[in-house]
PDB file of N, CA and C in Angstrom:
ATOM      1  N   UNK A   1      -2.380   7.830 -17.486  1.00  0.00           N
ATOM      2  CA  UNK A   1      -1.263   6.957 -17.784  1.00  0.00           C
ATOM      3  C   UNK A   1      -1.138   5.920 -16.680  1.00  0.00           C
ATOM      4  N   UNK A   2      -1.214   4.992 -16.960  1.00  0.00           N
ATOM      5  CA  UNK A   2      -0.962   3.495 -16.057  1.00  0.00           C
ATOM      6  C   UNK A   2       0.426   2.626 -16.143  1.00  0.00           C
ATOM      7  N   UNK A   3       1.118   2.905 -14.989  1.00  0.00           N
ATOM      8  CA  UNK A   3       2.487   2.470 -15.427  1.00  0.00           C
ATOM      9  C   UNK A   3       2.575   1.363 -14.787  1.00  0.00           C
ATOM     10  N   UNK A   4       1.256   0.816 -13.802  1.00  0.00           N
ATOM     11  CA  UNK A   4       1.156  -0.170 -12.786  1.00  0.00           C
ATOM     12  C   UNK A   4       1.814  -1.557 -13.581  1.00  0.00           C
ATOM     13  N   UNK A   5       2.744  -2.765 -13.405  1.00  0.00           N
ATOM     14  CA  UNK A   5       2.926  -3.600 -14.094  1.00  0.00           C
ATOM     15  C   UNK A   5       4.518  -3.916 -14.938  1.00  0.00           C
ATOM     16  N   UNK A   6       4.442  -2.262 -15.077  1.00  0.00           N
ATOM     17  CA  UNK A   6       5.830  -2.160 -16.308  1.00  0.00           C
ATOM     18  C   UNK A   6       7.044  -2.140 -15.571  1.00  0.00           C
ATOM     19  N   UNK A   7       7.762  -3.315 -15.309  1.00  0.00           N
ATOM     20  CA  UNK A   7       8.934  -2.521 -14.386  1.00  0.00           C
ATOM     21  C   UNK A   7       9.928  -1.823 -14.260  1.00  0.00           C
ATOM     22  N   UNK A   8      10.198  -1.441 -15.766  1.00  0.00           N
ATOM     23  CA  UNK A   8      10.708  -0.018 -16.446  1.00  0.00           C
ATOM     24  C   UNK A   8      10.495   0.811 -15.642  1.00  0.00           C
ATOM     25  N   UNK A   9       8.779   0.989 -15.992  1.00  0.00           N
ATOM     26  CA  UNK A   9       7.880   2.370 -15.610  1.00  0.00           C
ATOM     27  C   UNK A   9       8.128   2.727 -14.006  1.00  0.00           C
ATOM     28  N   UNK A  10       7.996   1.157 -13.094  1.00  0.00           N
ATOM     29  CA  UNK A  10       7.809   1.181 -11.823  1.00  0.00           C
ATOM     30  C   UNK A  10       9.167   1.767 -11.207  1.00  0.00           C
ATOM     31  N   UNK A  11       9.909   0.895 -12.030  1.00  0.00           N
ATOM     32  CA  UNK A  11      11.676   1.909 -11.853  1.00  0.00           C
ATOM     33  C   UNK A  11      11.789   3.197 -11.743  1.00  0.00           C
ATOM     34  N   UNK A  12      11.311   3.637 -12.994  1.00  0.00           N
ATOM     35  CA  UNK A  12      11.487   5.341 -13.185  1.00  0.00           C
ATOM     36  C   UNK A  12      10.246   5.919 -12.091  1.00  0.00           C
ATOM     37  N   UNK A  13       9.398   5.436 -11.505  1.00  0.00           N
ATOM     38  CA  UNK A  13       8.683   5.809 -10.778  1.00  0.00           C
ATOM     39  C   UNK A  13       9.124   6.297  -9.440  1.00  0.00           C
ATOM     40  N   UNK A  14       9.606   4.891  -9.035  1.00  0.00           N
ATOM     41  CA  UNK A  14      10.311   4.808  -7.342  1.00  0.00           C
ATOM     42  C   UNK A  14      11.555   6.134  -7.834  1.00  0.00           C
ATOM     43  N   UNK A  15      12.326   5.829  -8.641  1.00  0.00           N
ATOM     44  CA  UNK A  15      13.306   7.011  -8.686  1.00  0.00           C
ATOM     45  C   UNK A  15      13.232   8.119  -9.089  1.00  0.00           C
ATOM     46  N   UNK A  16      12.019   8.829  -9.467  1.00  0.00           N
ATOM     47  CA  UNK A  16      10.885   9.794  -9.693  1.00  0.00           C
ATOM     48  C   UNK A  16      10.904  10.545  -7.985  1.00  0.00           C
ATOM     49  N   UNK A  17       9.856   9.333  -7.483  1.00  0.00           N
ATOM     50  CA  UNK A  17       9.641   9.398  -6.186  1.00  0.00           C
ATOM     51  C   UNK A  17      10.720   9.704  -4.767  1.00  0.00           C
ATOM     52  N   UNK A  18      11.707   9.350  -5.510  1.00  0.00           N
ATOM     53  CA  UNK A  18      12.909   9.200  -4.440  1.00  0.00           C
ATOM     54  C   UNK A  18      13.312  10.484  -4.820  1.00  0.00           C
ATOM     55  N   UNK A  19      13.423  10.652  -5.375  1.00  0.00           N
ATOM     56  CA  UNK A  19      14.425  12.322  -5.881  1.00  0.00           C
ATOM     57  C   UNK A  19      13.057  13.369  -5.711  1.00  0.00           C
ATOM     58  N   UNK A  20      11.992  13.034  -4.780  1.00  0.00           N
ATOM     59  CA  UNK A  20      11.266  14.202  -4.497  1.00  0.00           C
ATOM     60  C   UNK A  20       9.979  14.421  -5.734  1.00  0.00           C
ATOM     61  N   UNK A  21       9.672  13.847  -6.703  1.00  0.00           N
ATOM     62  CA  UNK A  21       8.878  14.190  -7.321  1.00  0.00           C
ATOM     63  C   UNK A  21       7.434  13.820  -7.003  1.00  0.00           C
ATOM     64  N   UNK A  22       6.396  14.784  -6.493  1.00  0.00           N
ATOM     65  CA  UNK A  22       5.210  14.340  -5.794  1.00  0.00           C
ATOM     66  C   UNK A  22       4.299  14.008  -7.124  1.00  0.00           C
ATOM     67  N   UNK A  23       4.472  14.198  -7.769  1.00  0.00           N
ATOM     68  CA  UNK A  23       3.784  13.929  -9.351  1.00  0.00           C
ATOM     69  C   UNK A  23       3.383  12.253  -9.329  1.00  0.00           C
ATOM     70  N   UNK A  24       4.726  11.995  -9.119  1.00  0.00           N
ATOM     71  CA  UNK A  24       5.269  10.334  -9.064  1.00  0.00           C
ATOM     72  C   UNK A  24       4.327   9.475  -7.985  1.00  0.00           C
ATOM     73  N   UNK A  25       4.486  10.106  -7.557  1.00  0.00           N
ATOM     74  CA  UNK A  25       3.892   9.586  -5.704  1.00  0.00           C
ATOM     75  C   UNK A  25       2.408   9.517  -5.953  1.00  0.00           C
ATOM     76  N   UNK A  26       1.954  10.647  -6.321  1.00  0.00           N
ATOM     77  CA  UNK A  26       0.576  10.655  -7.012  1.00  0.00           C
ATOM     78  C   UNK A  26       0.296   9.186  -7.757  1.00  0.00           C
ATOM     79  N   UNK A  27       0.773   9.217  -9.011  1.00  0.00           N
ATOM     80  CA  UNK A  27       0.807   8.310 -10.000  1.00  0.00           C
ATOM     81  C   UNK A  27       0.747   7.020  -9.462  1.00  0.00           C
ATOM     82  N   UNK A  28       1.275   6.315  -8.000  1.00  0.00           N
ATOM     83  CA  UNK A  28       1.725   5.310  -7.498  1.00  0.00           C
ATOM     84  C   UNK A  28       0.516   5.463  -6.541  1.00  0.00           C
ATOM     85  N   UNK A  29      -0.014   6.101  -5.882  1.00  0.00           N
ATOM     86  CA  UNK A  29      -1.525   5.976  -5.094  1.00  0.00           C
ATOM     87  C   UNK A  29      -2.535   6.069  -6.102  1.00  0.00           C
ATOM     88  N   UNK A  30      -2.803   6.838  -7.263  1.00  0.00           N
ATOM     89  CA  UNK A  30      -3.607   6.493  -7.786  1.00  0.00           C
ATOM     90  C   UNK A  30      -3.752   4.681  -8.438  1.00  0.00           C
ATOM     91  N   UNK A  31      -2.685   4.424  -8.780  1.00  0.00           N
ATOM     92  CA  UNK A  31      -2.580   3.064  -9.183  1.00  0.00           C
ATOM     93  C   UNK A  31      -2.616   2.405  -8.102  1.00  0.00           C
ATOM     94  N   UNK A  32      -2.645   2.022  -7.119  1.00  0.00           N
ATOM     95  CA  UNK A  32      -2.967   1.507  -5.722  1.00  0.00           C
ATOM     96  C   UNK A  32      -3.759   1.258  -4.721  1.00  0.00           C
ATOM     97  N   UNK A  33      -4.588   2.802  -4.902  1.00  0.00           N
ATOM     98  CA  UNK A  33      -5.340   3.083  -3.915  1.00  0.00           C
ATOM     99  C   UNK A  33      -6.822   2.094  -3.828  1.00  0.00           C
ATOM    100  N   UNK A  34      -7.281   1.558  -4.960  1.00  0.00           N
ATOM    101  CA  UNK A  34      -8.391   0.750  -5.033  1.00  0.00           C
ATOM    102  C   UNK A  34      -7.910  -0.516  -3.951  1.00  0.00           C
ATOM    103  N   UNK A  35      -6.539  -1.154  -4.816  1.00  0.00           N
ATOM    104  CA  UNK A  35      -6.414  -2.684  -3.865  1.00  0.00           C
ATOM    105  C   UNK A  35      -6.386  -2.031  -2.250  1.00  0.00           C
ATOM    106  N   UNK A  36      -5.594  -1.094  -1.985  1.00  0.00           N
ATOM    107  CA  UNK A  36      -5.233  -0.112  -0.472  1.00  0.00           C
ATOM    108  C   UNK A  36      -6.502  -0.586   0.153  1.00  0.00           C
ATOM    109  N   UNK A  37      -7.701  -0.210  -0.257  1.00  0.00           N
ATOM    110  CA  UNK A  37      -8.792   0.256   0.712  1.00  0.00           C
ATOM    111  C   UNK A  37      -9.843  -0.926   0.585  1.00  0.00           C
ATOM    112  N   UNK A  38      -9.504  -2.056  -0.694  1.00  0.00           N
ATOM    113  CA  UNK A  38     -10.143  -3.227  -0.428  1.00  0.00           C
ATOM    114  C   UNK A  38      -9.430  -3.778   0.680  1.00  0.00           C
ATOM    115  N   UNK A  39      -8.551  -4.058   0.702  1.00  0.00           N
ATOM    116  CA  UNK A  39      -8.015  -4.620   1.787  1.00  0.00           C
ATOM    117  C   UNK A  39      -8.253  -4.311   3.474  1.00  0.00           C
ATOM    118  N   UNK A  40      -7.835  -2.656   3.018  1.00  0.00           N
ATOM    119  CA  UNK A  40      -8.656  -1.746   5.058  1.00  0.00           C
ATOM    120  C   UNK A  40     -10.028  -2.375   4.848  1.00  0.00           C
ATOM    121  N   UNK A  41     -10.901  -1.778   3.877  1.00  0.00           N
ATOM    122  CA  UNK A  41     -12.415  -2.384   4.422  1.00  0.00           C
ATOM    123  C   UNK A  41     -12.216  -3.352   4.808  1.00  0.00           C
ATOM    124  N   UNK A  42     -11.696  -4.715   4.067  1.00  0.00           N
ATOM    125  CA  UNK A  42     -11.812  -5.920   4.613  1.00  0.00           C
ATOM    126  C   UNK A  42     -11.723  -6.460   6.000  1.00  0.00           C
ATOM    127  N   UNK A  43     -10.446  -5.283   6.533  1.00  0.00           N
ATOM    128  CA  UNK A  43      -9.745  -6.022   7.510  1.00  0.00           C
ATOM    129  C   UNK A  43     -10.855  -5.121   8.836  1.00  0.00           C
ATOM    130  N   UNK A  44     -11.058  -3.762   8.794  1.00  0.00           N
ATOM    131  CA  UNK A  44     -11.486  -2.616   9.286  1.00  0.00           C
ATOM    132  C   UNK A  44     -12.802  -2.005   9.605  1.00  0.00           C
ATOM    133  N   UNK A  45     -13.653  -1.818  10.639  1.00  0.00           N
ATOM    134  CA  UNK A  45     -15.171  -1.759  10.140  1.00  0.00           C
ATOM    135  C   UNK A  45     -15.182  -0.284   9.702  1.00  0.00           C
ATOM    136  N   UNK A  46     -14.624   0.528  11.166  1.00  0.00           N
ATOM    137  CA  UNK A  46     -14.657   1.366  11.252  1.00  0.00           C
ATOM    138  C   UNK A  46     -14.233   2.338  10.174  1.00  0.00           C
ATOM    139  N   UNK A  47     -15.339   3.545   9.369  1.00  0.00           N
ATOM    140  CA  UNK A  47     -14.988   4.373   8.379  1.00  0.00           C
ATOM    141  C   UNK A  47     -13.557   5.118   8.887  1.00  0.00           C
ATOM    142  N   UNK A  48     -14.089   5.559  10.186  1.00  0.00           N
ATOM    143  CA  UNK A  48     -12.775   6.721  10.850  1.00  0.00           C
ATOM    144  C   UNK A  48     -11.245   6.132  10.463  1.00  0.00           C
ATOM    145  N   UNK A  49     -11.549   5.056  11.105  1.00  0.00           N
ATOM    146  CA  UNK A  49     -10.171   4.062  11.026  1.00  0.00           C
ATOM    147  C   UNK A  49      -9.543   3.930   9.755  1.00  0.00           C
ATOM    148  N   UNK A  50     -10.054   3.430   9.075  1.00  0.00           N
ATOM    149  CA  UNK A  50      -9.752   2.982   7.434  1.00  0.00           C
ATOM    150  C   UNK A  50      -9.193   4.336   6.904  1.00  0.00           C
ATOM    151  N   UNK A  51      -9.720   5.015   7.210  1.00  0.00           N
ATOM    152  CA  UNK A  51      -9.349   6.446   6.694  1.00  0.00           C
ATOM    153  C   UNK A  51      -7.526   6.696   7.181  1.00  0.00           C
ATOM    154  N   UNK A  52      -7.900   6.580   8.577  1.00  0.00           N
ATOM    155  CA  UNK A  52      -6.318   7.079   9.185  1.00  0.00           C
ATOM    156  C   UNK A  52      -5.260   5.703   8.519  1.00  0.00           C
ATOM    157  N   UNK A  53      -6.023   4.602   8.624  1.00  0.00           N
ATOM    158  CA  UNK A  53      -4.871   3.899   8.194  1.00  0.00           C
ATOM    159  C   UNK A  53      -4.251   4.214   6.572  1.00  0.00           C
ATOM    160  N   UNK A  54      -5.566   4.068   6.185  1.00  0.00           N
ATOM    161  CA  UNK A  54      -4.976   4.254   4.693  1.00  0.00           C
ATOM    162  C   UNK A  54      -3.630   5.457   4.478  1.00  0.00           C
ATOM    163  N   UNK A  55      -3.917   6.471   5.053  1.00  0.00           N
ATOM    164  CA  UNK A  55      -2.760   7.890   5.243  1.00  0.00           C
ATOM    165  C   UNK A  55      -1.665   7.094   5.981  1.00  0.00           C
ATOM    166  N   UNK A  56      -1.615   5.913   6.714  1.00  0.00           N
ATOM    167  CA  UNK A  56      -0.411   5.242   7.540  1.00  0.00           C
ATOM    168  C   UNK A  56       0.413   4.732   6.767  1.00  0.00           C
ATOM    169  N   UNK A  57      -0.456   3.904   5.708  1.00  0.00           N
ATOM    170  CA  UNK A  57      -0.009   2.439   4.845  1.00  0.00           C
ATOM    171  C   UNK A  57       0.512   3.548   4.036  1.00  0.00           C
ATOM    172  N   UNK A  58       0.112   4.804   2.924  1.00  0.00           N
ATOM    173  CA  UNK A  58       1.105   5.306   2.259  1.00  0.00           C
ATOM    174  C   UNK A  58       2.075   5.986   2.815  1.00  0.00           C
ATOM    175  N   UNK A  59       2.087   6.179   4.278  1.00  0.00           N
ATOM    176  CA  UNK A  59       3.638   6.888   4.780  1.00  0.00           C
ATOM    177  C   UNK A  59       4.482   5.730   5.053  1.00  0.00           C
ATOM    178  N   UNK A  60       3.757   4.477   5.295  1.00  0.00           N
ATOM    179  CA  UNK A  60       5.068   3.483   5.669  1.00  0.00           C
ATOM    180  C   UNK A  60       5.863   3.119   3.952  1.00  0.00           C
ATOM    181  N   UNK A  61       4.673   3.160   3.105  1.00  0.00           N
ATOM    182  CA  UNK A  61       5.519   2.966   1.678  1.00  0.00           C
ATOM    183  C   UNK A  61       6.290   3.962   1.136  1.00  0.00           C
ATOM    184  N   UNK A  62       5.921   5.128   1.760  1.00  0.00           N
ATOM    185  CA  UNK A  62       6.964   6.122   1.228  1.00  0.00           C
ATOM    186  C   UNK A  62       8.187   5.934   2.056  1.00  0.00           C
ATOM    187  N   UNK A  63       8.359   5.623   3.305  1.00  0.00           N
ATOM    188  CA  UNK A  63       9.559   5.770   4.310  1.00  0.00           C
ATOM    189  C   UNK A  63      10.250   4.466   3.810  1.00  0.00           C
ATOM    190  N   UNK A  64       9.717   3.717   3.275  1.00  0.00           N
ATOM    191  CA  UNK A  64      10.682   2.361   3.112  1.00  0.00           C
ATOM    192  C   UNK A  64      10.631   2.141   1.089  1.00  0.00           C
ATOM    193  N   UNK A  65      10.293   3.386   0.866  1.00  0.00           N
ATOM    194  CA  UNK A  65      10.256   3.575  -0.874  1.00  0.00           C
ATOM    195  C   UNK A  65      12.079   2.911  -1.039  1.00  0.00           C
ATOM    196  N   UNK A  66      13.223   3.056  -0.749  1.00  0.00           N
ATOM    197  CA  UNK A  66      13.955   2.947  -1.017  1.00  0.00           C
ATOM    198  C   UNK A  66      14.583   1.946  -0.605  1.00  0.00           C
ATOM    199  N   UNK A  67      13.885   0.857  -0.002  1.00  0.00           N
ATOM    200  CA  UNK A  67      14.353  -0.528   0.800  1.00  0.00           C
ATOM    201  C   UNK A  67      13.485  -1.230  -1.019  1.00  0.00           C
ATOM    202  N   UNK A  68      12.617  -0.957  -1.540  1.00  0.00           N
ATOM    203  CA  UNK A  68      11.956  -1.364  -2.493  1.00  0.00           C
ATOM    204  C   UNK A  68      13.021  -2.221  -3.433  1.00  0.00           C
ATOM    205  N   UNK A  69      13.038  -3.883  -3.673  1.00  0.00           N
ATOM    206  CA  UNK A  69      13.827  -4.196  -4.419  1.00  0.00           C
ATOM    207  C   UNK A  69      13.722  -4.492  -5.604  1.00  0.00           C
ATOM    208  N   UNK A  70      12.285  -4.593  -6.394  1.00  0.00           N
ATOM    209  CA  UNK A  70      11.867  -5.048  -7.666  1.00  0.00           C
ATOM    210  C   UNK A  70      11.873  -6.162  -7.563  1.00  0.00           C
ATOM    211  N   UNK A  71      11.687  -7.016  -6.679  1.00  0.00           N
ATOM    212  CA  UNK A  71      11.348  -8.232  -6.822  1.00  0.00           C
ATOM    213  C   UNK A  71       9.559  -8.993  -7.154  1.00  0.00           C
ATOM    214  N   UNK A  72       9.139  -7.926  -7.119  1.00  0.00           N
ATOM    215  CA  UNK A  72       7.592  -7.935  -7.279  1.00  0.00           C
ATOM    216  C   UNK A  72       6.892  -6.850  -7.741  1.00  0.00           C
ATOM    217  N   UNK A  73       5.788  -6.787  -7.951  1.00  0.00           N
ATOM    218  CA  UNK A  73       5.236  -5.818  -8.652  1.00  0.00           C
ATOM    219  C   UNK A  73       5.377  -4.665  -7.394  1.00  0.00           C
ATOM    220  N   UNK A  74       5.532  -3.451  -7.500  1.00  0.00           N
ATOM    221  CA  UNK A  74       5.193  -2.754  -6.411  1.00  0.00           C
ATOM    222  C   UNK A  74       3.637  -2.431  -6.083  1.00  0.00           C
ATOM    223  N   UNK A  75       2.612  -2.291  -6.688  1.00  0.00           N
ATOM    224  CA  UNK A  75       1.369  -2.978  -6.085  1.00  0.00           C
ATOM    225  C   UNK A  75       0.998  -3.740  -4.968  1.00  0.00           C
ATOM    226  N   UNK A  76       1.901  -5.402  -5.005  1.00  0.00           N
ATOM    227  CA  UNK A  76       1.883  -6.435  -4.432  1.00  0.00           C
ATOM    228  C   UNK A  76       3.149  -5.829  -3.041  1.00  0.00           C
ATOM    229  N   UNK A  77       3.724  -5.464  -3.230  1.00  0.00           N
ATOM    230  CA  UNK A  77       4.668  -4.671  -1.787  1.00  0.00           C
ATOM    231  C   UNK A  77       3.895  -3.650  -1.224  1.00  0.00           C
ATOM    232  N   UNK A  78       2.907  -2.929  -1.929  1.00  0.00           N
ATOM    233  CA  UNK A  78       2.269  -2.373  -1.201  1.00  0.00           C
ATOM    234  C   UNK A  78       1.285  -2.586  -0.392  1.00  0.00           C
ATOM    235  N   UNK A  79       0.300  -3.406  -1.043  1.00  0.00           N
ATOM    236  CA  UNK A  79      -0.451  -4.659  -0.220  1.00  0.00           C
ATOM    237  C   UNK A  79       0.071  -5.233   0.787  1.00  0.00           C
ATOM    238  N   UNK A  80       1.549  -5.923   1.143  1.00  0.00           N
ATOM    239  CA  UNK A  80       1.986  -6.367   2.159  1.00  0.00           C
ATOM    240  C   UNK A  80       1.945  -5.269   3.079  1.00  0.00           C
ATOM    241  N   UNK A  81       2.419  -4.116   2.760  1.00  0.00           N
ATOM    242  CA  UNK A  81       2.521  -3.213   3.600  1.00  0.00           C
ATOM    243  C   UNK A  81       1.370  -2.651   4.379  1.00  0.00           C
ATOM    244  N   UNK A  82       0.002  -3.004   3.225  1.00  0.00           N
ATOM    245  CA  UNK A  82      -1.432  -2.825   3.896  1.00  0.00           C
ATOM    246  C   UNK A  82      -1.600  -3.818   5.218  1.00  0.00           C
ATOM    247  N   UNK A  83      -1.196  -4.944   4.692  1.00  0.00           N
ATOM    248  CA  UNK A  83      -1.371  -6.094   5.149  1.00  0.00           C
ATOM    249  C   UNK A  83      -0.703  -5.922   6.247  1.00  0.00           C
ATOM    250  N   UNK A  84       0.716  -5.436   6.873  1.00  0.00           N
ATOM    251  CA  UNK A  84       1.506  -5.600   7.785  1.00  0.00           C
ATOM    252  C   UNK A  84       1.088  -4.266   8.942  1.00  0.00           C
ATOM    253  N   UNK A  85       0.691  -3.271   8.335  1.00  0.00           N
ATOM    254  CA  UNK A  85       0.202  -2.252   9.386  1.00  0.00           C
ATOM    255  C   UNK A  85      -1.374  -2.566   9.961  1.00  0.00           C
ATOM    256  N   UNK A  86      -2.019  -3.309   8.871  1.00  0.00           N
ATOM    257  CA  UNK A  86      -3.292  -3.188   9.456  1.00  0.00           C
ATOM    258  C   UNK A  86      -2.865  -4.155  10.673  1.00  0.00           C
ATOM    259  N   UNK A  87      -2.338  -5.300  10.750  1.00  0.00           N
ATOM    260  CA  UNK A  87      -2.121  -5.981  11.336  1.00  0.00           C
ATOM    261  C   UNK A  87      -1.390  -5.699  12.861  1.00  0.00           C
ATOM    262  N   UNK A  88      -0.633  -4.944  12.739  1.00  0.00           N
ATOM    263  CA  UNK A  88      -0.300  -3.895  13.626  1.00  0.00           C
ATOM    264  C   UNK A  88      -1.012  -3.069  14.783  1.00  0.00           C
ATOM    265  N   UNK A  89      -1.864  -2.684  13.933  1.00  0.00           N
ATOM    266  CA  UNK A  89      -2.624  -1.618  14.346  1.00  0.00           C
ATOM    267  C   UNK A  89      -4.049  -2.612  15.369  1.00  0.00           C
ATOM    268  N   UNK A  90      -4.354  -3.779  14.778  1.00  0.00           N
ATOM    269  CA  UNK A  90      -5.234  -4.958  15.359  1.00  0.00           C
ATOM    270  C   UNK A  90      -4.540  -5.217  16.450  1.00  0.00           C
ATOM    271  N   UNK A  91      -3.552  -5.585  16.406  1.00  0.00           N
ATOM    272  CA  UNK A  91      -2.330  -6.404  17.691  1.00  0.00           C
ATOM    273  C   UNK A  91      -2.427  -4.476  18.275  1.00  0.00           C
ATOM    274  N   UNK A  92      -2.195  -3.553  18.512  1.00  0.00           N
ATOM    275  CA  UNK A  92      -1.900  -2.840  19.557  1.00  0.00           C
ATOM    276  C   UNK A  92      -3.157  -2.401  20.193  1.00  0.00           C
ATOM    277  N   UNK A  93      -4.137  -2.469  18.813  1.00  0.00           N
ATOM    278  CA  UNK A  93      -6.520  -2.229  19.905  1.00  0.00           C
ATOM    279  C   UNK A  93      -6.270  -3.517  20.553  1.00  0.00           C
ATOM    280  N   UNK A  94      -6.016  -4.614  20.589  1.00  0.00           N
ATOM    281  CA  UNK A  94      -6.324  -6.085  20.672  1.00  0.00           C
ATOM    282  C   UNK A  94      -7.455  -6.306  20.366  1.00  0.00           C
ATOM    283  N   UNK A  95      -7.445  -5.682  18.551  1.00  0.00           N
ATOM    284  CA  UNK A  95      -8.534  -6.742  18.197  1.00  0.00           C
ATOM    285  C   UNK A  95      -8.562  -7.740  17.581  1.00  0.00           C
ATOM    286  N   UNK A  96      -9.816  -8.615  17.654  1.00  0.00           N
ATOM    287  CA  UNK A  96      -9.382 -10.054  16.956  1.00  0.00           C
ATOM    288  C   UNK A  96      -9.137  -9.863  15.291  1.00  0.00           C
ATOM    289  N   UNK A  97      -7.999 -10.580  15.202  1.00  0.00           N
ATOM    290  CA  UNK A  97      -8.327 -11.006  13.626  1.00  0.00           C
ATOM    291  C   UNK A  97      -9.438 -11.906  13.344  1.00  0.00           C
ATOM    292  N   UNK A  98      -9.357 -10.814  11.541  1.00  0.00           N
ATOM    293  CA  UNK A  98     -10.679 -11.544  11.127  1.00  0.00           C
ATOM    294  C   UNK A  98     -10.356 -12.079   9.754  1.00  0.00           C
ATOM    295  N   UNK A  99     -10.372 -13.551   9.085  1.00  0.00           N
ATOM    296  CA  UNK A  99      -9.814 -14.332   8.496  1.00  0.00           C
ATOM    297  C   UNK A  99     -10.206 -13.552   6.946  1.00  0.00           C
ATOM    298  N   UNK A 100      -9.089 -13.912   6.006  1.00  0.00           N
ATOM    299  CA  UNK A 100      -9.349 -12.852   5.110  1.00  0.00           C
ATOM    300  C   UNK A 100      -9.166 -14.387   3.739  1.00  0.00           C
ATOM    301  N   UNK A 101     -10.325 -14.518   3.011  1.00  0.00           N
ATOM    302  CA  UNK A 101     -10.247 -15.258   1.993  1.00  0.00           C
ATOM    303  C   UNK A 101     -10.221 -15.031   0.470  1.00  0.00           C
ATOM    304  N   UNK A 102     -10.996 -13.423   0.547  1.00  0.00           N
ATOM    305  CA  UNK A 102     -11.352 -13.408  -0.747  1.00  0.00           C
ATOM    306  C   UNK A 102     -10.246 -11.632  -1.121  1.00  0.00           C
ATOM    307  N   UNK A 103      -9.023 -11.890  -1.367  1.00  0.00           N
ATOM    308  CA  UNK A 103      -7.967 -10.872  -2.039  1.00  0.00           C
ATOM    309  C   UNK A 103      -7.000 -11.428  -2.968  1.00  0.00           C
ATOM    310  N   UNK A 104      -7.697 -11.178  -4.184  1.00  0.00           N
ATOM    311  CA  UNK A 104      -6.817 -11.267  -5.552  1.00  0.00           C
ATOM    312  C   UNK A 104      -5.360 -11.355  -5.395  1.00  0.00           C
ATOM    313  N   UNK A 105      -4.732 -10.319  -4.612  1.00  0.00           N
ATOM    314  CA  UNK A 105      -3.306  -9.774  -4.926  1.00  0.00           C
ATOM    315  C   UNK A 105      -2.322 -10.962  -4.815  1.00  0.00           C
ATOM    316  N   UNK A 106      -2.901 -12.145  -3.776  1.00  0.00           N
ATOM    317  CA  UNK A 106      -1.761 -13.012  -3.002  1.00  0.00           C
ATOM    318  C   UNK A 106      -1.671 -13.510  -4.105  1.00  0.00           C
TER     319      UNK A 106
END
């Protein structure tokens, strides 16, 4: 079942998710997890790394699941959120950014 899109679905999802249902949570990384890890590879060489981040980027979306306003697809909030930790995580190694041209989501 693909609820990615519907913002019905994405509704009953986050409030699925919020009231504890790991079913939900599931449902929301599986629909995710492809753009998630295009993005780490992109940004990331390292396998090790990509790995830990990816487990980062879904705890920062779960801890701020309820700041979530529907103003966008939640997909595309999650991506920022890829986008904002990897970035993070570059600024505290000091490593250089590396210019990112080719991601659908923007």
């Amino acid at each position: 079942m693909n609820n990615e899109g519907n913002p019905l679905s994405e509704q009953i999802l986050v409030t699925e998710i919020l009231n504890g249902n790991v079913q939900s949570l599931a449902v929301v990384v599986k629909n995710t997890e492809r753009l998630v890890m295009q993005i780490v590879r992109k940004m990331i060489a390292k396998e090790e790394d990509q790995k830990d981040l990816v487990q980062e980027i879904y705890l920062n979306a779960y801890r701020n699941l309820s700041g979530f306003q529907f103003k966008s697809k939640l997909s595309k909030w999650i991506a920022n959120i890829a986008y904002n930790t990897i970035i993070n995580y570059l600024q505290k190694k000091r490593i250089p950014l590396v210019e990112i041209t080719d991601i659908s989501y923007l």
